[in-house]
N, C-alpha and C. Protein backbone atom coordinates (compact mmCIF):
# COMPACT_ATOMS: atom_id res chain seq x y z
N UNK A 1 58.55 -138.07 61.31
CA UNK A 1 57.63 -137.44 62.24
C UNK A 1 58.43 -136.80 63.37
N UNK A 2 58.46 -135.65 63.94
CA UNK A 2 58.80 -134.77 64.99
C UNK A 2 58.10 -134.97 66.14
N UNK A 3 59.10 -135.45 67.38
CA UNK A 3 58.28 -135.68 68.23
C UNK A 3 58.14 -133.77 69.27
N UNK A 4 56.69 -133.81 70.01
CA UNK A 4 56.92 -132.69 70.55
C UNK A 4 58.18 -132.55 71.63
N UNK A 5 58.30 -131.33 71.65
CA UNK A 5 59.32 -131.91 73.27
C UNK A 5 58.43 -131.38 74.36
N UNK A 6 58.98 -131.80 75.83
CA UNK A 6 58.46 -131.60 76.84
C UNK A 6 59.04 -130.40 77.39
N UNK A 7 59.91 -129.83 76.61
CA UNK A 7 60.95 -128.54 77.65
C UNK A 7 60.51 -128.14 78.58
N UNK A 8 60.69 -127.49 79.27
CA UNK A 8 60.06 -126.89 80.18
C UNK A 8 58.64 -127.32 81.32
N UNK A 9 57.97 -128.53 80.91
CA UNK A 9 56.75 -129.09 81.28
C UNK A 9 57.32 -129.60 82.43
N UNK A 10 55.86 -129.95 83.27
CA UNK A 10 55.92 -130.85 83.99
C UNK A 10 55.38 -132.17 83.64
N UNK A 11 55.67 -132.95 83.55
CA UNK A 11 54.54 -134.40 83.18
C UNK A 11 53.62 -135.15 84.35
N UNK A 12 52.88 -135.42 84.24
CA UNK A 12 52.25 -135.44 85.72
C UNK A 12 51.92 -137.56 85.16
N UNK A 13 52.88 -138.35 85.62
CA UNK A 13 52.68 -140.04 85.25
C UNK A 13 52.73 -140.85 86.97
N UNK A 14 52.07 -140.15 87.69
CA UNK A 14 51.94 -140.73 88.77
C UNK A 14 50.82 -142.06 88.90
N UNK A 15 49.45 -141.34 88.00
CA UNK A 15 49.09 -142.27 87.59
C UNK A 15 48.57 -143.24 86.80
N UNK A 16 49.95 -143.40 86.26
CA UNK A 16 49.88 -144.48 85.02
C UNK A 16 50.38 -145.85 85.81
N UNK A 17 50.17 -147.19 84.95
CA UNK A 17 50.44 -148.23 85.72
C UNK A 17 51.89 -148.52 85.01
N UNK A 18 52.24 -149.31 85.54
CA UNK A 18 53.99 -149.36 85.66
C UNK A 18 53.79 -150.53 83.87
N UNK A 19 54.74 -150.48 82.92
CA UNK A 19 55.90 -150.07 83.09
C UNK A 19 55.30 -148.21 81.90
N UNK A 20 54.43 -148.31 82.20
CA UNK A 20 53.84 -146.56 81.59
C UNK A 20 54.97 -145.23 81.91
N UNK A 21 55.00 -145.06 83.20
CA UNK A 21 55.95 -143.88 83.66
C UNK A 21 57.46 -143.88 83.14
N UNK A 22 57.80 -145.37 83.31
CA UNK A 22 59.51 -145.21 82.50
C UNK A 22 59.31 -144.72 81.20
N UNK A 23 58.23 -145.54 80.29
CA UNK A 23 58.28 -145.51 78.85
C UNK A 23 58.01 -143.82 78.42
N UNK A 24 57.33 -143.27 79.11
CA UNK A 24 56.80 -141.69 78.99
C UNK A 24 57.80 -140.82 79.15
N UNK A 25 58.64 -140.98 80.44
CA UNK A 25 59.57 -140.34 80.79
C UNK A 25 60.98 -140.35 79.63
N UNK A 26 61.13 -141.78 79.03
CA UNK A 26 62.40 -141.89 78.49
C UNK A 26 61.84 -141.12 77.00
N UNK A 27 60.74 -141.47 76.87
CA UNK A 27 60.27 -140.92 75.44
C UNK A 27 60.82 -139.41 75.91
N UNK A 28 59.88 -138.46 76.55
CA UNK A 28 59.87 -137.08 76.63
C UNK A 28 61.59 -136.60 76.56
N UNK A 29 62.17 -137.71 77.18
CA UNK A 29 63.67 -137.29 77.38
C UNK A 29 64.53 -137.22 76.28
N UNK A 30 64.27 -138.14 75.14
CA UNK A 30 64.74 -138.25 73.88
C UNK A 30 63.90 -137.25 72.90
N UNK A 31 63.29 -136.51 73.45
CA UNK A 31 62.60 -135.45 72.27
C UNK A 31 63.36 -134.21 72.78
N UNK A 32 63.83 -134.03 73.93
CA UNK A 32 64.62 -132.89 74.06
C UNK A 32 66.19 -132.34 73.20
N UNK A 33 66.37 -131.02 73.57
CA UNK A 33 67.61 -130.48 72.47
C UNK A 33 68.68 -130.02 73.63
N UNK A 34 70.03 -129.99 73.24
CA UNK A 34 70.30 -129.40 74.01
C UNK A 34 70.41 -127.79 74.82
N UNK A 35 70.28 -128.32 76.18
CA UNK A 35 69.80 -127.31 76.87
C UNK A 35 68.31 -127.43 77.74
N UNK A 36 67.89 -128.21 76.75
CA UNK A 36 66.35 -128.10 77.39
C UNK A 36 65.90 -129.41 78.69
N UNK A 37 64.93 -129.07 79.17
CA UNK A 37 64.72 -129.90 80.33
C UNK A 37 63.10 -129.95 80.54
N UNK A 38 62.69 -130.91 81.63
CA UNK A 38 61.54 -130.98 81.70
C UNK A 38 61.16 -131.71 83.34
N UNK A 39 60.00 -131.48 83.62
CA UNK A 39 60.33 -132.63 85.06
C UNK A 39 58.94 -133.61 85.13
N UNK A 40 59.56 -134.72 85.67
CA UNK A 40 58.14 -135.46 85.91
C UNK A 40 58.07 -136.21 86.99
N UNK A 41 56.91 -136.25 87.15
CA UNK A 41 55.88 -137.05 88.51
C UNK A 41 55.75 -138.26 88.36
N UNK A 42 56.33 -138.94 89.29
CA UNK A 42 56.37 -140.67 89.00
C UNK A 42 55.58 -141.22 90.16
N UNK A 43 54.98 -141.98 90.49
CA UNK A 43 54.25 -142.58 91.69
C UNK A 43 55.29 -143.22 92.63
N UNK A 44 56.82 -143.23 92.41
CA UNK A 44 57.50 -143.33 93.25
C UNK A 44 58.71 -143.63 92.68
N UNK A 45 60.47 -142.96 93.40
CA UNK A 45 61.52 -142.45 92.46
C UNK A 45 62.08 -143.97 91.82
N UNK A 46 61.84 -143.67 90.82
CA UNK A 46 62.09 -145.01 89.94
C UNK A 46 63.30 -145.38 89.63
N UNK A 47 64.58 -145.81 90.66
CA UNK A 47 65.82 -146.16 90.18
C UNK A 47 66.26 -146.34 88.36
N UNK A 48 65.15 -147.51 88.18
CA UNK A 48 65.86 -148.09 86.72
C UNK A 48 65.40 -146.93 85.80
N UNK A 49 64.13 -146.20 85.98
CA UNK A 49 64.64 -144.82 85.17
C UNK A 49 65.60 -143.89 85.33
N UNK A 50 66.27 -143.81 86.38
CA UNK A 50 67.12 -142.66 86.92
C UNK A 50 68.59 -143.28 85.96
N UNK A 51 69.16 -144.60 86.20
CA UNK A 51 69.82 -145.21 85.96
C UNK A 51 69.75 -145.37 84.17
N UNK A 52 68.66 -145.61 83.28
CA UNK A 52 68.50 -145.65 81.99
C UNK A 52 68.88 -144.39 81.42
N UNK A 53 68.35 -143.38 82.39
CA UNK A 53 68.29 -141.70 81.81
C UNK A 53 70.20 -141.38 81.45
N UNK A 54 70.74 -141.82 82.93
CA UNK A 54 71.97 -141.61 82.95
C UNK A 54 73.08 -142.62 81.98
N UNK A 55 72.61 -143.61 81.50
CA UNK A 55 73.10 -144.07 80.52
C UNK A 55 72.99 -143.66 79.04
N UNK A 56 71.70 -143.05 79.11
CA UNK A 56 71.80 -142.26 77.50
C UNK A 56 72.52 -140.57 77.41
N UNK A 57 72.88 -140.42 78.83
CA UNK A 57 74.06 -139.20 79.02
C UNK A 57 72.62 -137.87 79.39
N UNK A 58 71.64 -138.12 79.70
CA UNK A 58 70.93 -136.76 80.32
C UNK A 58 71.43 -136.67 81.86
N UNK A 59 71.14 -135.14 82.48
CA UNK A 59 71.28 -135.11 83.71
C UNK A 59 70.00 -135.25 84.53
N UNK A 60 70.03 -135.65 86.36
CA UNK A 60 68.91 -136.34 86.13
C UNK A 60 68.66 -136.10 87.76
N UNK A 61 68.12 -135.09 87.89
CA UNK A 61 68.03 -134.74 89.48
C UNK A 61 66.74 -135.34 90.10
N UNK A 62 66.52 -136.45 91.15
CA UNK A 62 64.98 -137.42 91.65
C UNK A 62 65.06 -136.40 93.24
N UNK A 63 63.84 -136.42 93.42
CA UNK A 63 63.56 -136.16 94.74
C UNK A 63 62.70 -137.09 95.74
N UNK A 64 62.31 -137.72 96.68
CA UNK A 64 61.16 -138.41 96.64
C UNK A 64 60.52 -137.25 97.67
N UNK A 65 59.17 -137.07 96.99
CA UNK A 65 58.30 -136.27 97.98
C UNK A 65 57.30 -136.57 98.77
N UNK A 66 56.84 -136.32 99.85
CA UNK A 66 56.18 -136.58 101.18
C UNK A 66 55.56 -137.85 101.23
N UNK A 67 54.33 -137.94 99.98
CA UNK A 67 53.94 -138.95 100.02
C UNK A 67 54.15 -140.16 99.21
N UNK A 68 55.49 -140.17 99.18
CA UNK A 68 56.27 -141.33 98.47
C UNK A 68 56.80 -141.40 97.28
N UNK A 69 55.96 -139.88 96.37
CA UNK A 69 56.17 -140.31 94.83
C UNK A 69 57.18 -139.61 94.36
N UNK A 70 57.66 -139.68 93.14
CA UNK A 70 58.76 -139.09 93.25
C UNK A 70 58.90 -137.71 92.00
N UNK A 71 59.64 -137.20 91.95
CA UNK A 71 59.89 -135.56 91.21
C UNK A 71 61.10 -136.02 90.42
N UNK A 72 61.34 -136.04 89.33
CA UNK A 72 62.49 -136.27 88.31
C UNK A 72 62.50 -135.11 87.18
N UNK A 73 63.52 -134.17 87.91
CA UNK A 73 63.93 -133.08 86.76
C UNK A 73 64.96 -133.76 86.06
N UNK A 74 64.81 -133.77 84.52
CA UNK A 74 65.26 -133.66 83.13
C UNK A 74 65.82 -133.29 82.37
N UNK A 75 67.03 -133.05 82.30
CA UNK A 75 67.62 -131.92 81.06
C UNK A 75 68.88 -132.98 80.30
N UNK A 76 68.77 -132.61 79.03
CA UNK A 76 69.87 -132.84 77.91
C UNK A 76 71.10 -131.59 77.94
N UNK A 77 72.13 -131.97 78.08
CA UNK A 77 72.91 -131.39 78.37
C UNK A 77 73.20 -130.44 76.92
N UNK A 78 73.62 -128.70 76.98
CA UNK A 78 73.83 -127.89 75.92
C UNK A 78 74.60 -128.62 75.42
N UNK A 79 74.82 -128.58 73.68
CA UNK A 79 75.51 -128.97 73.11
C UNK A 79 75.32 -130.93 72.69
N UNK A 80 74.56 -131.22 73.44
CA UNK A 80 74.36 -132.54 73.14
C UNK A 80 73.00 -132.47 72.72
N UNK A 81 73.23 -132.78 70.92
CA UNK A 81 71.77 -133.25 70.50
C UNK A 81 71.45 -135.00 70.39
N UNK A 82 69.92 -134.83 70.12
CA UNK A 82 69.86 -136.51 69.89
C UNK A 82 70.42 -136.80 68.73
């Protein structure tokens, strides 16, 4: 089965209940190719995803925005497939 990818999307998992947002995020991240990216909305910047992402070698830019939650752009680096 082919999972879709998220390229380019935003994912909007602010509100899902925890541990929902890691599991969504790491999924969407492992359907990507290289090159491609995606960003998502977390209800607030989730270290142990930032930290999981960067152990399976994606790059992994968090922001936290105004009202606490956080912005996590996504990308698999060119040349690195799953």
């Amino acid at each position: 089965m082919t999972k879709h990818s998220p390229a380019g999307q935003t994912l909007d998992l602010r509100d899902l209940p925890a541990p929902e947002p890691l599991e969504a995020a790491l999924g969407a991240a492992e359907a990507l190719r290289g090159g491609e990216s995606f960003v998502a909305l977390t209800p607030r910047v989730p270290a142990l995803l930032l930290v999981r992402l960067r152990e399976r070698g994606f790059a992994v830019q968090a922001t936290e925005e105004a009202d606490g939650s956080g912005r996590i752009a996504v990308s698999r680096p060119s040349g690195v497939e799953r």
